[in-house]
PDB file of N, CA and C in Angstrom:
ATOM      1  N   UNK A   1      -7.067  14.274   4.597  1.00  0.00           N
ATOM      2  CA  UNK A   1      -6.236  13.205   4.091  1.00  0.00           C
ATOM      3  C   UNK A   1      -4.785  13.506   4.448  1.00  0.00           C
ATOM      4  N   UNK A   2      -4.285  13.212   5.341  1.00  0.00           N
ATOM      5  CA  UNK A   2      -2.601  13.369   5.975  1.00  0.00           C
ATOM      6  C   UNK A   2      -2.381  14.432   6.139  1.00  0.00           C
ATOM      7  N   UNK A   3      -3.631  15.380   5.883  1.00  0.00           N
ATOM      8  CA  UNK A   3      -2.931  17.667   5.967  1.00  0.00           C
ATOM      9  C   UNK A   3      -2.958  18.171   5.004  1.00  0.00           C
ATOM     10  N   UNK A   4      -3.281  17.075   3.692  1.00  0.00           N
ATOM     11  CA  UNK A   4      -3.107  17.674   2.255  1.00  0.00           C
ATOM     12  C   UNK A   4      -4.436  17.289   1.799  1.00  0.00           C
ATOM     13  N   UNK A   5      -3.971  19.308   0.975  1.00  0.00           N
ATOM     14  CA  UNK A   5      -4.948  19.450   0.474  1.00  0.00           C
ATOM     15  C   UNK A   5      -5.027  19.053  -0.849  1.00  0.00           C
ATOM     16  N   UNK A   6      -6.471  19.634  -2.034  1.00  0.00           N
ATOM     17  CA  UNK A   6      -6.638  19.326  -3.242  1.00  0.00           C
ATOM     18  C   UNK A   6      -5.324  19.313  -3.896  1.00  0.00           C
ATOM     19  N   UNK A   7      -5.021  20.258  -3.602  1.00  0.00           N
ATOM     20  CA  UNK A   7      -3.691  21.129  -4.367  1.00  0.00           C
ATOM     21  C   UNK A   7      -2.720  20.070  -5.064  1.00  0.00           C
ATOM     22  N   UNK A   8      -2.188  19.966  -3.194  1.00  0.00           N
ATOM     23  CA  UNK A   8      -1.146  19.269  -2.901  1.00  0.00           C
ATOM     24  C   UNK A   8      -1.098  17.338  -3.883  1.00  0.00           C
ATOM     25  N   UNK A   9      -2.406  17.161  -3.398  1.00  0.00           N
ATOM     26  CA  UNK A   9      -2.767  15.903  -4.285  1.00  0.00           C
ATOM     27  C   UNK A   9      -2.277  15.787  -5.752  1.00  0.00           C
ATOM     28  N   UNK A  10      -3.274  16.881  -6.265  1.00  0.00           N
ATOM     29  CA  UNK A  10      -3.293  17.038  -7.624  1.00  0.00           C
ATOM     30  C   UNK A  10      -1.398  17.021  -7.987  1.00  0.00           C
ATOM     31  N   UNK A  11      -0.878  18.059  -7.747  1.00  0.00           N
ATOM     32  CA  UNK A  11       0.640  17.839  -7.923  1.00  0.00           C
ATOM     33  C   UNK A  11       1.427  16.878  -7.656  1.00  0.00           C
ATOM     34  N   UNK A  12       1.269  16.061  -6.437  1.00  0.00           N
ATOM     35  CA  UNK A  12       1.947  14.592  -6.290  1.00  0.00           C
ATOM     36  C   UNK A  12       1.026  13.595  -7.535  1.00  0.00           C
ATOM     37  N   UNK A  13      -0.342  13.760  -7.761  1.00  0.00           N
ATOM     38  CA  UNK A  13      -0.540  12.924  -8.945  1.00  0.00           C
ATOM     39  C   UNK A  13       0.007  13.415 -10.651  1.00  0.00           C
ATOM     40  N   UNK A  14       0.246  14.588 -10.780  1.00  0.00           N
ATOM     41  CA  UNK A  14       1.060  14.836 -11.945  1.00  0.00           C
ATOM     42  C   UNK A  14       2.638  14.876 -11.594  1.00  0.00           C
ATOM     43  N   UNK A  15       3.540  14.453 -10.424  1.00  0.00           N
ATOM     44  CA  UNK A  15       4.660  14.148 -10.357  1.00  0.00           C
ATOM     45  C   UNK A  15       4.737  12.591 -10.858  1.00  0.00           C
ATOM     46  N   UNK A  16       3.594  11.764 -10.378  1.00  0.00           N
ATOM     47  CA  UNK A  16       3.704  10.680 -10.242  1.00  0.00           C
ATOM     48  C   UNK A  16       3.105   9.991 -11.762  1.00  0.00           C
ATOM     49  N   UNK A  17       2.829  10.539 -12.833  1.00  0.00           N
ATOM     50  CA  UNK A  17       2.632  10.392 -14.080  1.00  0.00           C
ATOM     51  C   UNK A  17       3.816  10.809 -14.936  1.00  0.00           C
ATOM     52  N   UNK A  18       4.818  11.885 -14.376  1.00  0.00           N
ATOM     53  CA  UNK A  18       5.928  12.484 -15.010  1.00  0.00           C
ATOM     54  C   UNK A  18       6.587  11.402 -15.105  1.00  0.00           C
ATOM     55  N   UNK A  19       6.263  10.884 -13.696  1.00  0.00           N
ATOM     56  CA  UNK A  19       7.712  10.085 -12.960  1.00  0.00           C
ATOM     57  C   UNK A  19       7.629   8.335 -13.615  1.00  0.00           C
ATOM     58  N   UNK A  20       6.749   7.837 -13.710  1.00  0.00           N
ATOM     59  CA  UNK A  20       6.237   6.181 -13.992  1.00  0.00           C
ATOM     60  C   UNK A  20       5.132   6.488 -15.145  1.00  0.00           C
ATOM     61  N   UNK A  21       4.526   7.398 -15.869  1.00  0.00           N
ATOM     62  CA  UNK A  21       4.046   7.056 -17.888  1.00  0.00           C
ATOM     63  C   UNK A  21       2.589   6.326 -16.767  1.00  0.00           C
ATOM     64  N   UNK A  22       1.223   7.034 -17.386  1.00  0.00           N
ATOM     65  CA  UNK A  22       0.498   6.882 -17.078  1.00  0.00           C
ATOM     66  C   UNK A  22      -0.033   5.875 -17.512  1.00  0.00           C
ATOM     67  N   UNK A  23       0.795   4.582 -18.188  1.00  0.00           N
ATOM     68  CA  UNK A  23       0.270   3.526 -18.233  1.00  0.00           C
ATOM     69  C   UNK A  23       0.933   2.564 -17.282  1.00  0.00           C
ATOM     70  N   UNK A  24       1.866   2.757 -16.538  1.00  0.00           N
ATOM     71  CA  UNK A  24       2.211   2.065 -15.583  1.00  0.00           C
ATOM     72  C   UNK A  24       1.557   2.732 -14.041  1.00  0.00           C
ATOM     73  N   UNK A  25       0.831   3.810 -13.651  1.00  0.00           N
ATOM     74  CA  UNK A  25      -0.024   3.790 -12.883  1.00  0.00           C
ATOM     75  C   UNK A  25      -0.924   2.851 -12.410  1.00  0.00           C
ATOM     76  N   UNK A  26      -1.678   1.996 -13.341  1.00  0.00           N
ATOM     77  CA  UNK A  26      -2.928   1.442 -12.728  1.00  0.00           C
ATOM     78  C   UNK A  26      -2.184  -0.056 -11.890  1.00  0.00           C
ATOM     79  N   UNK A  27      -0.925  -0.493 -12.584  1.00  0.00           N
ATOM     80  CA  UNK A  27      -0.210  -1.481 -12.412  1.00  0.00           C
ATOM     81  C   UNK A  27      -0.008  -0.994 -10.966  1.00  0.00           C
ATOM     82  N   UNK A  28       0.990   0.325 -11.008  1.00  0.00           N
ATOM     83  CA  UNK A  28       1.579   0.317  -9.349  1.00  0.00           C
ATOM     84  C   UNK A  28       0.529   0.282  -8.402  1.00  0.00           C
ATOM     85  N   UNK A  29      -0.990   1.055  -8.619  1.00  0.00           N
ATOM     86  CA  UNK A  29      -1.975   1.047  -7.528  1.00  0.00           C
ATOM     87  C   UNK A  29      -2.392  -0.324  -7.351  1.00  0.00           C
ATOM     88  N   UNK A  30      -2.531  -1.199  -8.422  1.00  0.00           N
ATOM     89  CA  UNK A  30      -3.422  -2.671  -8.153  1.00  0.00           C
ATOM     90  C   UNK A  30      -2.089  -3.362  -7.448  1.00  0.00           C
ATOM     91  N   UNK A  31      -0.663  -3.288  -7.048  1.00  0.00           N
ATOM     92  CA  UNK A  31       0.158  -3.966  -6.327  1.00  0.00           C
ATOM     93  C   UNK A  31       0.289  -3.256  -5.429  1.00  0.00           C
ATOM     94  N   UNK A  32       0.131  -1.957  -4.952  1.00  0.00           N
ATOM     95  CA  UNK A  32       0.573  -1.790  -3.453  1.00  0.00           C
ATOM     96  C   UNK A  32      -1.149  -1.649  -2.704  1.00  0.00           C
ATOM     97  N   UNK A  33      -2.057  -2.164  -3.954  1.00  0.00           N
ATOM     98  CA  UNK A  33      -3.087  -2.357  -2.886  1.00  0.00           C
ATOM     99  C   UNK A  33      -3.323  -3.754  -2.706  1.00  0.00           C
ATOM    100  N   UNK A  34      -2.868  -4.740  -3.188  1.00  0.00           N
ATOM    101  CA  UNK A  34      -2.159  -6.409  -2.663  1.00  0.00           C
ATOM    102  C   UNK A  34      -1.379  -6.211  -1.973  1.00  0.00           C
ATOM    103  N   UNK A  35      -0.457  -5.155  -1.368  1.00  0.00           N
ATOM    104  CA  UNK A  35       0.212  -5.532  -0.539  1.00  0.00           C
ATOM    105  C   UNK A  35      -0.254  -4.670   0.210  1.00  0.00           C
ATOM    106  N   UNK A  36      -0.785  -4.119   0.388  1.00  0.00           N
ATOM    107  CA  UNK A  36      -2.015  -3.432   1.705  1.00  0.00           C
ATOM    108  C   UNK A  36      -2.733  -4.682   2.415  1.00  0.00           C
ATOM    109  N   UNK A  37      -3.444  -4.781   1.103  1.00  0.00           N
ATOM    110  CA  UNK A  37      -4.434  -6.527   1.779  1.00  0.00           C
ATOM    111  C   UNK A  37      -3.589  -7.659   2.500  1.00  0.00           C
ATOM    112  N   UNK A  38      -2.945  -7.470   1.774  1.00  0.00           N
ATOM    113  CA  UNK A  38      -1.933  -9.082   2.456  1.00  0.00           C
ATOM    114  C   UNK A  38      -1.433  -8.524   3.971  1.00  0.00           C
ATOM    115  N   UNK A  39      -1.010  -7.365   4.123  1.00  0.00           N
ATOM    116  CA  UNK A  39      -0.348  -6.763   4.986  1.00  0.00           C
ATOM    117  C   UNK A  39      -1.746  -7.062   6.511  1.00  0.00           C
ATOM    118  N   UNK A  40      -2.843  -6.739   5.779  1.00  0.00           N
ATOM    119  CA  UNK A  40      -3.823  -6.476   6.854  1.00  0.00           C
ATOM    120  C   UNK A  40      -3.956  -7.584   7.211  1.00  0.00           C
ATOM    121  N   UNK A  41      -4.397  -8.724   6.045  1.00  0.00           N
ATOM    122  CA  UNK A  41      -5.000 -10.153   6.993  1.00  0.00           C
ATOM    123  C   UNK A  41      -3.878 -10.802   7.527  1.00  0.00           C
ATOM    124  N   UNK A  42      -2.526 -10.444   7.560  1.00  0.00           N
ATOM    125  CA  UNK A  42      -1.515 -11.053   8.975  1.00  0.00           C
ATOM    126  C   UNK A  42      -1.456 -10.611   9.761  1.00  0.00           C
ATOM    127  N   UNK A  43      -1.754  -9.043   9.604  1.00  0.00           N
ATOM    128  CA  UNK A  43      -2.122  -8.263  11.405  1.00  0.00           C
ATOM    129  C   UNK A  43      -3.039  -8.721  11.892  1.00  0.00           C
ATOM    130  N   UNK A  44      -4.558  -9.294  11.120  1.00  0.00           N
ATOM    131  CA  UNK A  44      -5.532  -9.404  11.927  1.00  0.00           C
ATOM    132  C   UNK A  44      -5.301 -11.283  12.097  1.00  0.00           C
ATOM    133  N   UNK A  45      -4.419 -11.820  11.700  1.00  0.00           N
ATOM    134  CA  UNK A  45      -4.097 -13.763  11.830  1.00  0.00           C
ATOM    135  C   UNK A  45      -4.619 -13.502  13.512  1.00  0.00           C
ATOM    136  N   UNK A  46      -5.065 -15.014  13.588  1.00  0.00           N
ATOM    137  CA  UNK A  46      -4.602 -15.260  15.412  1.00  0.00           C
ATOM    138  C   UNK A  46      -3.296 -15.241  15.561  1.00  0.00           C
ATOM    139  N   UNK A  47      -3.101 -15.620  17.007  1.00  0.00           N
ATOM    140  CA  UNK A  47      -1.825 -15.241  17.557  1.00  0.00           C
ATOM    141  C   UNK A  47      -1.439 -16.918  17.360  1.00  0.00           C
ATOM    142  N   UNK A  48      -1.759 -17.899  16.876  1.00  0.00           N
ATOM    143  CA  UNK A  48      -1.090 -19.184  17.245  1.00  0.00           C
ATOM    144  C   UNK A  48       0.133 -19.221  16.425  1.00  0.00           C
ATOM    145  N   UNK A  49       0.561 -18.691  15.256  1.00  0.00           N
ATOM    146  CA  UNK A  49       1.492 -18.394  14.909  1.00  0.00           C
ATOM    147  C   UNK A  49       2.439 -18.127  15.642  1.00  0.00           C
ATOM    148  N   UNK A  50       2.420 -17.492  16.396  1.00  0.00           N
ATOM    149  CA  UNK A  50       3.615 -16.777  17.422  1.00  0.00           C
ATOM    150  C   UNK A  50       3.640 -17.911  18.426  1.00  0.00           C
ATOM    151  N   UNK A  51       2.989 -18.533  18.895  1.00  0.00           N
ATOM    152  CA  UNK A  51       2.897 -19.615  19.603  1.00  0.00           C
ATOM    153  C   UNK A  51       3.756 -21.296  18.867  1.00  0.00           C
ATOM    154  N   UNK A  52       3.282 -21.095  17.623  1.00  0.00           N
ATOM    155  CA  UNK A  52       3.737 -22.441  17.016  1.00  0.00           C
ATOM    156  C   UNK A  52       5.868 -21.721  16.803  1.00  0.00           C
ATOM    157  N   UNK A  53       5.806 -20.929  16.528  1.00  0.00           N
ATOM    158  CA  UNK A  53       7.349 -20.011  16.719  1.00  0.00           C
ATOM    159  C   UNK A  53       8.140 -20.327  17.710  1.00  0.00           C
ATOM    160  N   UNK A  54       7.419 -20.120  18.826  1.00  0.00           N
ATOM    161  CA  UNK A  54       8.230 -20.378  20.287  1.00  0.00           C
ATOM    162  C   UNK A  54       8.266 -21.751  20.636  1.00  0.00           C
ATOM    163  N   UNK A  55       7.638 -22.570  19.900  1.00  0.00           N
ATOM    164  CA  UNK A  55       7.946 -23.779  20.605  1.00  0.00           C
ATOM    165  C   UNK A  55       8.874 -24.533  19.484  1.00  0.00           C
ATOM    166  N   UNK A  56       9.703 -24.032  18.660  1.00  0.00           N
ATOM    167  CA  UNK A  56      10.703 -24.114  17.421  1.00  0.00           C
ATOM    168  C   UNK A  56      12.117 -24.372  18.090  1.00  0.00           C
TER     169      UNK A  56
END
């Protein structure tokens, strides 16, 4: 997973409970994984977009 190990995990997930109260966790994961999704299905759009652009 990126070079990191258990370790390393485990400590960025108890920074990240210090840092944002482990009730605002489940909030930040369920929005930056909407903006994962959203992110993906415009990379994978057709290209007519870029097409309807250029003729603007």
């Amino acid at each position: 997973m990126f070079g990191l190990g258990w370790p390393e995990v485990g400590l960025i997930a108890i920074a990240a409970i210090l840092v944002f109260g482990p009730k605002k966790i489940p909030e930040l994961g369920s929005a930056l994984g909407k903006t994962l999704r959203g992110f993906k299905e415009e990379m994978n759009k057709p290209e007519d977009d870029d097409e309807e652009f250029d003729r603007e």
